[in-house]
PDB file of N, CA and C in Angstrom:
ATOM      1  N   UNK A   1      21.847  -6.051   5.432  1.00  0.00           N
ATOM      2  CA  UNK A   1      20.524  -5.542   5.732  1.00  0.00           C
ATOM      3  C   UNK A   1      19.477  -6.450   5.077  1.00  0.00           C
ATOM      4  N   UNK A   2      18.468  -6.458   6.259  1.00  0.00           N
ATOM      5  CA  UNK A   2      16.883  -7.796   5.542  1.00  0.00           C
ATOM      6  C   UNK A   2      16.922  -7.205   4.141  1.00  0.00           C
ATOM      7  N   UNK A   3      16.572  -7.607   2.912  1.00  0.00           N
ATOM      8  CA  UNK A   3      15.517  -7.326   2.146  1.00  0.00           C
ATOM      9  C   UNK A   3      14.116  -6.268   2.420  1.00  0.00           C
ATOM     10  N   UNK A   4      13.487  -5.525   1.825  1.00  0.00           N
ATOM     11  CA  UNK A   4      11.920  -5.189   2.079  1.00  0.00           C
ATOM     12  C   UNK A   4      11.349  -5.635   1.160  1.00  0.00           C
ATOM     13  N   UNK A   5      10.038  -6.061   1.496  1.00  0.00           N
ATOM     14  CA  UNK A   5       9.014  -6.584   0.453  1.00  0.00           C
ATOM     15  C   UNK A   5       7.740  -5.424   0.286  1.00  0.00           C
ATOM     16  N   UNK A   6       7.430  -4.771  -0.554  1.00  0.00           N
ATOM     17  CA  UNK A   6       6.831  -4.119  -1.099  1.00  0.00           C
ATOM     18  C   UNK A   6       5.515  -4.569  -2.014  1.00  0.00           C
ATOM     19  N   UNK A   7       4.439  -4.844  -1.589  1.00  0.00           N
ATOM     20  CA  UNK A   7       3.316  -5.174  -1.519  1.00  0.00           C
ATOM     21  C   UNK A   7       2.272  -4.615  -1.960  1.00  0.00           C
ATOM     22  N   UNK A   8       0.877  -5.386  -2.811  1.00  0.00           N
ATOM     23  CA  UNK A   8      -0.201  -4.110  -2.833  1.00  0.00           C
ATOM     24  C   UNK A   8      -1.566  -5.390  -2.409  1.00  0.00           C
ATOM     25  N   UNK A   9      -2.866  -4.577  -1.662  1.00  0.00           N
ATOM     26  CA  UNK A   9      -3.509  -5.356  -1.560  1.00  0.00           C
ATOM     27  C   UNK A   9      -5.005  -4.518  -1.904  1.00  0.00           C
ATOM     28  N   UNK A  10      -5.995  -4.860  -2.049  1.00  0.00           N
ATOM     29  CA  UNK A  10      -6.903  -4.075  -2.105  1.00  0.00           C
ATOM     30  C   UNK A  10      -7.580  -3.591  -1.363  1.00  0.00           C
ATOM     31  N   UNK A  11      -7.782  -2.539  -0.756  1.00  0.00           N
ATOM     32  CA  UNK A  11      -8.332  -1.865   0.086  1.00  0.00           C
ATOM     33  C   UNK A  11      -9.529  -0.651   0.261  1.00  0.00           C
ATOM     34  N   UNK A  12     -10.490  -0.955   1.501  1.00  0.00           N
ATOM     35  CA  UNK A  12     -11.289   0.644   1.540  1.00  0.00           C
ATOM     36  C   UNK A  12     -10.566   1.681   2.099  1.00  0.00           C
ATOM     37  N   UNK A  13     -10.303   2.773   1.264  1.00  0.00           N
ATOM     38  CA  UNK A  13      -9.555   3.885   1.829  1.00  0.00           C
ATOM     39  C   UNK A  13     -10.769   5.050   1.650  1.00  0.00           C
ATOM     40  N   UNK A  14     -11.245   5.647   3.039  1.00  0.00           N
ATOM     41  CA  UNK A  14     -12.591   6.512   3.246  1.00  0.00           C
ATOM     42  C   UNK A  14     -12.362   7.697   2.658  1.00  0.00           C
ATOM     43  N   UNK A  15     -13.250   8.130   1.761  1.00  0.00           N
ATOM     44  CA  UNK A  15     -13.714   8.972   0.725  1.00  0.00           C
ATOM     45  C   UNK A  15     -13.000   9.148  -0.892  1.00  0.00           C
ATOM     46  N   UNK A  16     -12.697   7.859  -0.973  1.00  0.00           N
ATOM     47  CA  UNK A  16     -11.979   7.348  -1.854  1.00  0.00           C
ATOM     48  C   UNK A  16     -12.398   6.001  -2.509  1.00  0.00           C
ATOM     49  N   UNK A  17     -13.239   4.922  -1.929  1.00  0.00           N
ATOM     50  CA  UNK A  17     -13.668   3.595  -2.294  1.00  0.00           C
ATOM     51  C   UNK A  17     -12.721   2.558  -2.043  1.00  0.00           C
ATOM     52  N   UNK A  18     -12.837   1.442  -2.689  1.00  0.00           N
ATOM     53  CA  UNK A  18     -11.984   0.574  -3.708  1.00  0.00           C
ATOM     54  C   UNK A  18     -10.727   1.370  -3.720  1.00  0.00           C
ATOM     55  N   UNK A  19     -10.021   1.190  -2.966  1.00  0.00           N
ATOM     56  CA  UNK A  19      -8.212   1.129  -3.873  1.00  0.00           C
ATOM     57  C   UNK A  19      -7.124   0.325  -3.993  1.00  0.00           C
ATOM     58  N   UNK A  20      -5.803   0.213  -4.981  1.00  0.00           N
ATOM     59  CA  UNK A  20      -4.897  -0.766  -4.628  1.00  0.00           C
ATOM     60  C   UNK A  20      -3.920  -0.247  -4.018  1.00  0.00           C
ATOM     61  N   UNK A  21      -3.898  -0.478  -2.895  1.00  0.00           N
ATOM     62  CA  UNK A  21      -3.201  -0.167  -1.266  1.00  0.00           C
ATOM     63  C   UNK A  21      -1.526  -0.849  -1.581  1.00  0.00           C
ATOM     64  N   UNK A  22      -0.810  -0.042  -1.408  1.00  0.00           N
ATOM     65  CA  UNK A  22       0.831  -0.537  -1.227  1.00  0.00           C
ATOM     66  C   UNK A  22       1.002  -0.388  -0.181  1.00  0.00           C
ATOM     67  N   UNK A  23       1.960  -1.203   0.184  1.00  0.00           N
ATOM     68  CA  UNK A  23       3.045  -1.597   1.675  1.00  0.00           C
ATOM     69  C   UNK A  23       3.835  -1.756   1.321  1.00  0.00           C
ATOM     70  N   UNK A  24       4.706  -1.530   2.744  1.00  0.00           N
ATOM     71  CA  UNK A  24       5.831  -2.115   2.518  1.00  0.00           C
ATOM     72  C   UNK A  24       5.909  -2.419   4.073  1.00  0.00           C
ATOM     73  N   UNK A  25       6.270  -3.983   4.276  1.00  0.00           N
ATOM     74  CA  UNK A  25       6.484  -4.582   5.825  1.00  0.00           C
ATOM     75  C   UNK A  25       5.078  -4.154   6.802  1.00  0.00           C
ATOM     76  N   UNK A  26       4.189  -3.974   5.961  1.00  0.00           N
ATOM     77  CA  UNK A  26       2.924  -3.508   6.556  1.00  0.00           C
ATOM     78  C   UNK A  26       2.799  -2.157   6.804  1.00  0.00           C
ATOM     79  N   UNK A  27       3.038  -1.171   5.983  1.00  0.00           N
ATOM     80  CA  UNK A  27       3.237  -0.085   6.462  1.00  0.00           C
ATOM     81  C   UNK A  27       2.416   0.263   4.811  1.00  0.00           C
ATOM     82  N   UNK A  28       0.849   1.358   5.066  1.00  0.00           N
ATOM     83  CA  UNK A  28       0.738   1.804   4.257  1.00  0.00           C
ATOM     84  C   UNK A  28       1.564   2.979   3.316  1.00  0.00           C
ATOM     85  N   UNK A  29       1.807   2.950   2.191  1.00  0.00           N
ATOM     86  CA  UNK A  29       2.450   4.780   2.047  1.00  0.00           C
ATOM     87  C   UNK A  29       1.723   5.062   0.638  1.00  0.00           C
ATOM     88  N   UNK A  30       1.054   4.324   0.093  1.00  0.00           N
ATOM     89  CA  UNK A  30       0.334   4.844  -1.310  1.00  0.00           C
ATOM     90  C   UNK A  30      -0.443   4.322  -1.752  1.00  0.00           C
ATOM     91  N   UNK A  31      -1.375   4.848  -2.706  1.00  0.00           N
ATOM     92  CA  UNK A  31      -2.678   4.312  -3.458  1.00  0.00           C
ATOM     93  C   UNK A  31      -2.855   4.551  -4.550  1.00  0.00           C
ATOM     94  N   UNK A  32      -3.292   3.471  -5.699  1.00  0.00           N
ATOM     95  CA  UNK A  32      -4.071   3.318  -7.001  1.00  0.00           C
ATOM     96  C   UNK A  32      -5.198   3.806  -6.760  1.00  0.00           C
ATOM     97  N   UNK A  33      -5.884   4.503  -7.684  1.00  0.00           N
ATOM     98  CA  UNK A  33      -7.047   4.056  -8.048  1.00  0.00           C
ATOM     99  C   UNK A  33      -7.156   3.125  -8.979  1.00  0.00           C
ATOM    100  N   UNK A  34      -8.682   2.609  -9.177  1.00  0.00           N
ATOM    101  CA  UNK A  34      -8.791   1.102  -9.839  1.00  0.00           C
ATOM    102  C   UNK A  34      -9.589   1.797 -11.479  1.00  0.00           C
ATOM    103  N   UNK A  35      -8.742   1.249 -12.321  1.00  0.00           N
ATOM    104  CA  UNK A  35      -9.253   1.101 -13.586  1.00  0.00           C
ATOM    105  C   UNK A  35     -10.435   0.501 -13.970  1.00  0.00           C
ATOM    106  N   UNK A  36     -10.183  -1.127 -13.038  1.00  0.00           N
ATOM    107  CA  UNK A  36     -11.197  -1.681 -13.538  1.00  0.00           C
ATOM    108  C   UNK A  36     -11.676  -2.793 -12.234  1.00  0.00           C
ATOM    109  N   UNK A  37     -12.975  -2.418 -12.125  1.00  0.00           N
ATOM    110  CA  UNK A  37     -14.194  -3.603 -10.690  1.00  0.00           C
ATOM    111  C   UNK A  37     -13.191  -4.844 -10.683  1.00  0.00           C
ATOM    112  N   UNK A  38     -12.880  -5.176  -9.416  1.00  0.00           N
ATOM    113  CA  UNK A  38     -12.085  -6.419  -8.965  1.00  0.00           C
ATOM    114  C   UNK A  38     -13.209  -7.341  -9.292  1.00  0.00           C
ATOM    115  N   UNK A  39     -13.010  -8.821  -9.008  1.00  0.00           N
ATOM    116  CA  UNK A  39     -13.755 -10.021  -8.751  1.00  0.00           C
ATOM    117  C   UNK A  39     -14.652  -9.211  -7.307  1.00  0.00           C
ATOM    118  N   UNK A  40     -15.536 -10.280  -7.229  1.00  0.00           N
ATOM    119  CA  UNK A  40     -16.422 -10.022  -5.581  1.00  0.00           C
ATOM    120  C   UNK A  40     -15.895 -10.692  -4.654  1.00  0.00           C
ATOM    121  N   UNK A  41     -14.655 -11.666  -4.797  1.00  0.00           N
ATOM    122  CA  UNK A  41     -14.182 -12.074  -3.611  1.00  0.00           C
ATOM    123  C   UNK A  41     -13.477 -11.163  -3.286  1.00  0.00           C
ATOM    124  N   UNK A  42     -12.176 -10.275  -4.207  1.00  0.00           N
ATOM    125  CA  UNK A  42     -11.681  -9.343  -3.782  1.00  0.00           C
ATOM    126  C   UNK A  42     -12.545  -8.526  -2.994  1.00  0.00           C
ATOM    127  N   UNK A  43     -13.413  -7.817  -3.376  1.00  0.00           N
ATOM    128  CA  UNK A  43     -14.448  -6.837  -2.880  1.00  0.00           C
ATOM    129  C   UNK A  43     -14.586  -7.379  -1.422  1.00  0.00           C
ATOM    130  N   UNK A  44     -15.254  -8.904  -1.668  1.00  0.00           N
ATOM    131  CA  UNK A  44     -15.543  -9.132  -0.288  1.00  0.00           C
ATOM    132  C   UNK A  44     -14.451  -8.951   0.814  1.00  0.00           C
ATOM    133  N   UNK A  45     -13.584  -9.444   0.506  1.00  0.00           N
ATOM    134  CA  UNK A  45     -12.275  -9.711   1.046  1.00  0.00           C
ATOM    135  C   UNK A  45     -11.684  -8.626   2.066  1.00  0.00           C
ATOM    136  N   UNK A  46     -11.968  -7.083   0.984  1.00  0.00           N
ATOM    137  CA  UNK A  46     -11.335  -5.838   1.312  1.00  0.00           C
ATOM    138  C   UNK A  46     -12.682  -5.281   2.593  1.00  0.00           C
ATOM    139  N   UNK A  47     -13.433  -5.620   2.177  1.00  0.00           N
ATOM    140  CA  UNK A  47     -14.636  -5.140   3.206  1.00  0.00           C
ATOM    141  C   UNK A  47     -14.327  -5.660   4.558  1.00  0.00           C
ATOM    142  N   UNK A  48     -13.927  -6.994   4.536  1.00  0.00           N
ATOM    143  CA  UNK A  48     -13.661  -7.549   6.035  1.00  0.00           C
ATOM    144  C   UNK A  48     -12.576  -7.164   6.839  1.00  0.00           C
ATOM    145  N   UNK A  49     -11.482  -6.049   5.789  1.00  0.00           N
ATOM    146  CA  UNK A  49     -10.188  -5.325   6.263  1.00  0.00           C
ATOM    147  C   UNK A  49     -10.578  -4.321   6.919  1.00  0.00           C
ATOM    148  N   UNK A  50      -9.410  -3.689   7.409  1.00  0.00           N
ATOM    149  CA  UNK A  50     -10.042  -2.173   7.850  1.00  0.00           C
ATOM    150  C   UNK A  50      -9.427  -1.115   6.883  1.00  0.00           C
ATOM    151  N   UNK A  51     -10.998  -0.460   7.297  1.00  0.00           N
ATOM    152  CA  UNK A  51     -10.225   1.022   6.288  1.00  0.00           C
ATOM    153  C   UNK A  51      -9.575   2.353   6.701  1.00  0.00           C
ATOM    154  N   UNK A  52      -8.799   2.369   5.611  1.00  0.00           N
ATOM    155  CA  UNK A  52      -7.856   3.733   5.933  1.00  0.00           C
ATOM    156  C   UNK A  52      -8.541   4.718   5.443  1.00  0.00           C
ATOM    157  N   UNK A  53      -7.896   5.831   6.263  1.00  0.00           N
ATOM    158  CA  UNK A  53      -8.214   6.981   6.323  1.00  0.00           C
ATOM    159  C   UNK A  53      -6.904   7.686   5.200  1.00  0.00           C
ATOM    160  N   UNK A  54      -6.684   8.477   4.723  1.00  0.00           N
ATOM    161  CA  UNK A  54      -5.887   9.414   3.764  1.00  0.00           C
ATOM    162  C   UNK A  54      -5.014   9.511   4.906  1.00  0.00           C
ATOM    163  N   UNK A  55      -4.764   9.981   6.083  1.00  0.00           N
ATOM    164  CA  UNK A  55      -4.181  10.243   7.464  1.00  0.00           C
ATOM    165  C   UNK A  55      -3.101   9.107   7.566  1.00  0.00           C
ATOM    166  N   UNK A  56      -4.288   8.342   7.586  1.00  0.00           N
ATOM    167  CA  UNK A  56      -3.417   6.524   7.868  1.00  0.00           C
ATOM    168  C   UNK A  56      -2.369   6.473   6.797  1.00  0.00           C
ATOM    169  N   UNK A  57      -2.330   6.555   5.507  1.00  0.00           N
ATOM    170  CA  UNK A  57      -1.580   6.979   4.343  1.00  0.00           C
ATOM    171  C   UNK A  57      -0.726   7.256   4.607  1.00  0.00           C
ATOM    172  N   UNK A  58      -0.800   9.068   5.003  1.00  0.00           N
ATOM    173  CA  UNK A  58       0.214  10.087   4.989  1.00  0.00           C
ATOM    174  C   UNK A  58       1.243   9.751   6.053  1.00  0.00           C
ATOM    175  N   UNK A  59       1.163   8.938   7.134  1.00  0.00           N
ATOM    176  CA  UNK A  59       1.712   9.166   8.304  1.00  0.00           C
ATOM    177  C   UNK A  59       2.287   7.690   8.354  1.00  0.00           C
ATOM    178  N   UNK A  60       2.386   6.962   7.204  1.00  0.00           N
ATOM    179  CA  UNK A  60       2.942   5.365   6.805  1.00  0.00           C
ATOM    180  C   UNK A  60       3.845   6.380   5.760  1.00  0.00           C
ATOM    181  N   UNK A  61       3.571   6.882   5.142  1.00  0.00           N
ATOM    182  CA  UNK A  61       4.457   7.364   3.971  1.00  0.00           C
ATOM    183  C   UNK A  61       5.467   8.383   4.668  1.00  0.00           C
ATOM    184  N   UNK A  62       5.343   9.157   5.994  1.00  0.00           N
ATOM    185  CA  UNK A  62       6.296  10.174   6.539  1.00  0.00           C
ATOM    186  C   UNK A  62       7.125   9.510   7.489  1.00  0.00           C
ATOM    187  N   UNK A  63       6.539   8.389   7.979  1.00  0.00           N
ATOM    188  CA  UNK A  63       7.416   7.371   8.646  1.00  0.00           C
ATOM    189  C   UNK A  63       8.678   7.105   7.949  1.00  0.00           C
ATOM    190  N   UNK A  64       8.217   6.703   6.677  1.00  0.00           N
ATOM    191  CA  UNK A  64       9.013   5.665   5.629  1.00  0.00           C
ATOM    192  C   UNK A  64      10.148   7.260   5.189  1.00  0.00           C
ATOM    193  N   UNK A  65       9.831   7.825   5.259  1.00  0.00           N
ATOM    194  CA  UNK A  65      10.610   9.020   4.661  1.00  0.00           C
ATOM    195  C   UNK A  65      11.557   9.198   6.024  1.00  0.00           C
ATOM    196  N   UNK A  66      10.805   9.796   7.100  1.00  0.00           N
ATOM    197  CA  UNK A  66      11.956   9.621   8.101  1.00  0.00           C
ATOM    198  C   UNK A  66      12.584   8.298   8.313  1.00  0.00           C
ATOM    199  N   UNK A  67      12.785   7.563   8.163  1.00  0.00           N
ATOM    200  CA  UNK A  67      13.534   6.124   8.463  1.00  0.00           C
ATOM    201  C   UNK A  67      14.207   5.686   6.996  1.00  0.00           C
ATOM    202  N   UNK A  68      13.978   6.594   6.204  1.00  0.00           N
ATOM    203  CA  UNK A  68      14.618   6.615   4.761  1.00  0.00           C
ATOM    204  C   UNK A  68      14.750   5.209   4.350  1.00  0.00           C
ATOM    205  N   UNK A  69      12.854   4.786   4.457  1.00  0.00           N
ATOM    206  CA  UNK A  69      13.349   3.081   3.543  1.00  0.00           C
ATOM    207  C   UNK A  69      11.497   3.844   2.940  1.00  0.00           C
ATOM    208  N   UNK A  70      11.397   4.620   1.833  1.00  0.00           N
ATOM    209  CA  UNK A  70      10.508   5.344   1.657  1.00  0.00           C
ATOM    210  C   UNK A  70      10.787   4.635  -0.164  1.00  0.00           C
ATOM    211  N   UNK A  71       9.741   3.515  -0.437  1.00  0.00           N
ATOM    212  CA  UNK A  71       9.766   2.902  -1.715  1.00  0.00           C
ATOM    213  C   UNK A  71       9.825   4.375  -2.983  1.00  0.00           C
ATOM    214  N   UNK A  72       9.541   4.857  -3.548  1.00  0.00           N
ATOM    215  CA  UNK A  72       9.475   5.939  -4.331  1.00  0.00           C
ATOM    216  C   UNK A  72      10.497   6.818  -4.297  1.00  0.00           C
ATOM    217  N   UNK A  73      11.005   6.713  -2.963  1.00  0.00           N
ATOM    218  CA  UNK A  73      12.274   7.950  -3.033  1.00  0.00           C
ATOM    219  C   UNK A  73      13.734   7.450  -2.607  1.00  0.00           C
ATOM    220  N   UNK A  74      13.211   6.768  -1.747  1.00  0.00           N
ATOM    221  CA  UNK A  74      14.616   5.992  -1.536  1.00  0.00           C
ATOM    222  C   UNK A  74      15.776   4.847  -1.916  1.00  0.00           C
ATOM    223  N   UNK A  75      16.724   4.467  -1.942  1.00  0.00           N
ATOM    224  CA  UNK A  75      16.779   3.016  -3.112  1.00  0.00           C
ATOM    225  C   UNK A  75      16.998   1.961  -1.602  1.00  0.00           C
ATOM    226  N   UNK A  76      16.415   1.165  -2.078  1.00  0.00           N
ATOM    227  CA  UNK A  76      16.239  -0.110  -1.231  1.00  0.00           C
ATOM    228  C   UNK A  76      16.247  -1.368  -1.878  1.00  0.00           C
ATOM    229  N   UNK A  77      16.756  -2.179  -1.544  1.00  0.00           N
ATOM    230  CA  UNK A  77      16.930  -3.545  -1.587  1.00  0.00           C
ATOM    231  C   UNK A  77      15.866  -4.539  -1.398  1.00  0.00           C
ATOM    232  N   UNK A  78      14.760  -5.143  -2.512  1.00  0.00           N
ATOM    233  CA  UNK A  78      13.771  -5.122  -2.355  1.00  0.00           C
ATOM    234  C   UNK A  78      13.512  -6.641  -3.137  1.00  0.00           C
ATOM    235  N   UNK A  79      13.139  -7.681  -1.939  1.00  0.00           N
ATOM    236  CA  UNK A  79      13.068  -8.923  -2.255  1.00  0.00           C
ATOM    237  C   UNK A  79      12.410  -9.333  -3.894  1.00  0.00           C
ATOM    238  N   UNK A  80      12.435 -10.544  -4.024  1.00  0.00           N
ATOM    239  CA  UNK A  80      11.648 -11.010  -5.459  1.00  0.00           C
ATOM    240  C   UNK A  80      10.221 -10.748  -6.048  1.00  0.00           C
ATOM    241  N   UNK A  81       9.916 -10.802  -4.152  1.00  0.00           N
ATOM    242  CA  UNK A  81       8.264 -10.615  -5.155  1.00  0.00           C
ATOM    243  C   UNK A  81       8.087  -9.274  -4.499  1.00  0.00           C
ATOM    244  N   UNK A  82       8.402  -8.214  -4.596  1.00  0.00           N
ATOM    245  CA  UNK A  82       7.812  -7.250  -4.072  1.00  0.00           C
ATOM    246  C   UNK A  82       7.630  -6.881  -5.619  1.00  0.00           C
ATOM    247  N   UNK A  83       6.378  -5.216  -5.467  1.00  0.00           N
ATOM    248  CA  UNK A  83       5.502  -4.806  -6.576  1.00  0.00           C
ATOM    249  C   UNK A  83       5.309  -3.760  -6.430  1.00  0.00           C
ATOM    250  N   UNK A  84       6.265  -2.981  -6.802  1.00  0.00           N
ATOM    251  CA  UNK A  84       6.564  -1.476  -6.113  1.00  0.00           C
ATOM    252  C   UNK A  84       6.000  -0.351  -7.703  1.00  0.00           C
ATOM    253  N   UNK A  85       4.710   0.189  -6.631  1.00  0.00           N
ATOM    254  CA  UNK A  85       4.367   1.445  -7.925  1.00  0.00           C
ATOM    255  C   UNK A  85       5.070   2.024  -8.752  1.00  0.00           C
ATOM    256  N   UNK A  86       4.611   2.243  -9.697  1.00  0.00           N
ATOM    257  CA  UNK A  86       5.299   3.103 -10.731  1.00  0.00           C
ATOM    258  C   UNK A  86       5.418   4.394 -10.523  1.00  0.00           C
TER     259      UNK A  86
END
């Protein structure tokens, strides 16, 4: 079986701001909040993305649960650089 790579990038998630957005294979399923103001390229960066909705979230994270490759609950085999929440 591939590897998954497990990912975080910064993102607008609506009624929420600024967050650090996890993936996995492009698939949202969770969010940081931010401790501390990114750089302004980040900022800029995330503005030119699109933003998620809490919805968009939930329904990347129930995917990942039905298809049981769900980072947090499931055990998976998970390339070098992936950066999987605590």
């Amino acid at each position: 079986m591939e590897k998954m790579t497990v990912y975080y990038e910064y993102r607008y998630l609506k009624q929420h701001g600024l967050v650090k957005m996890y993936f996995i294979n492009g698939i949202p399923f969770t969010w940081d909040e931010l401790d501390n103001t990114p750089s302004n390229d980040v900022i800029l960066r995330a503005r030119e993305e699109y933003v998620y909705s809490i919805d968009d979230v939930y329904h990347g994270s129930m995917y990942l649960l039905e298809e049981g490759f769900h980072p947090l609950i499931d055990s998976i085999d998970y390339d070098e650089r992936s950066e999987v929440p605590e």
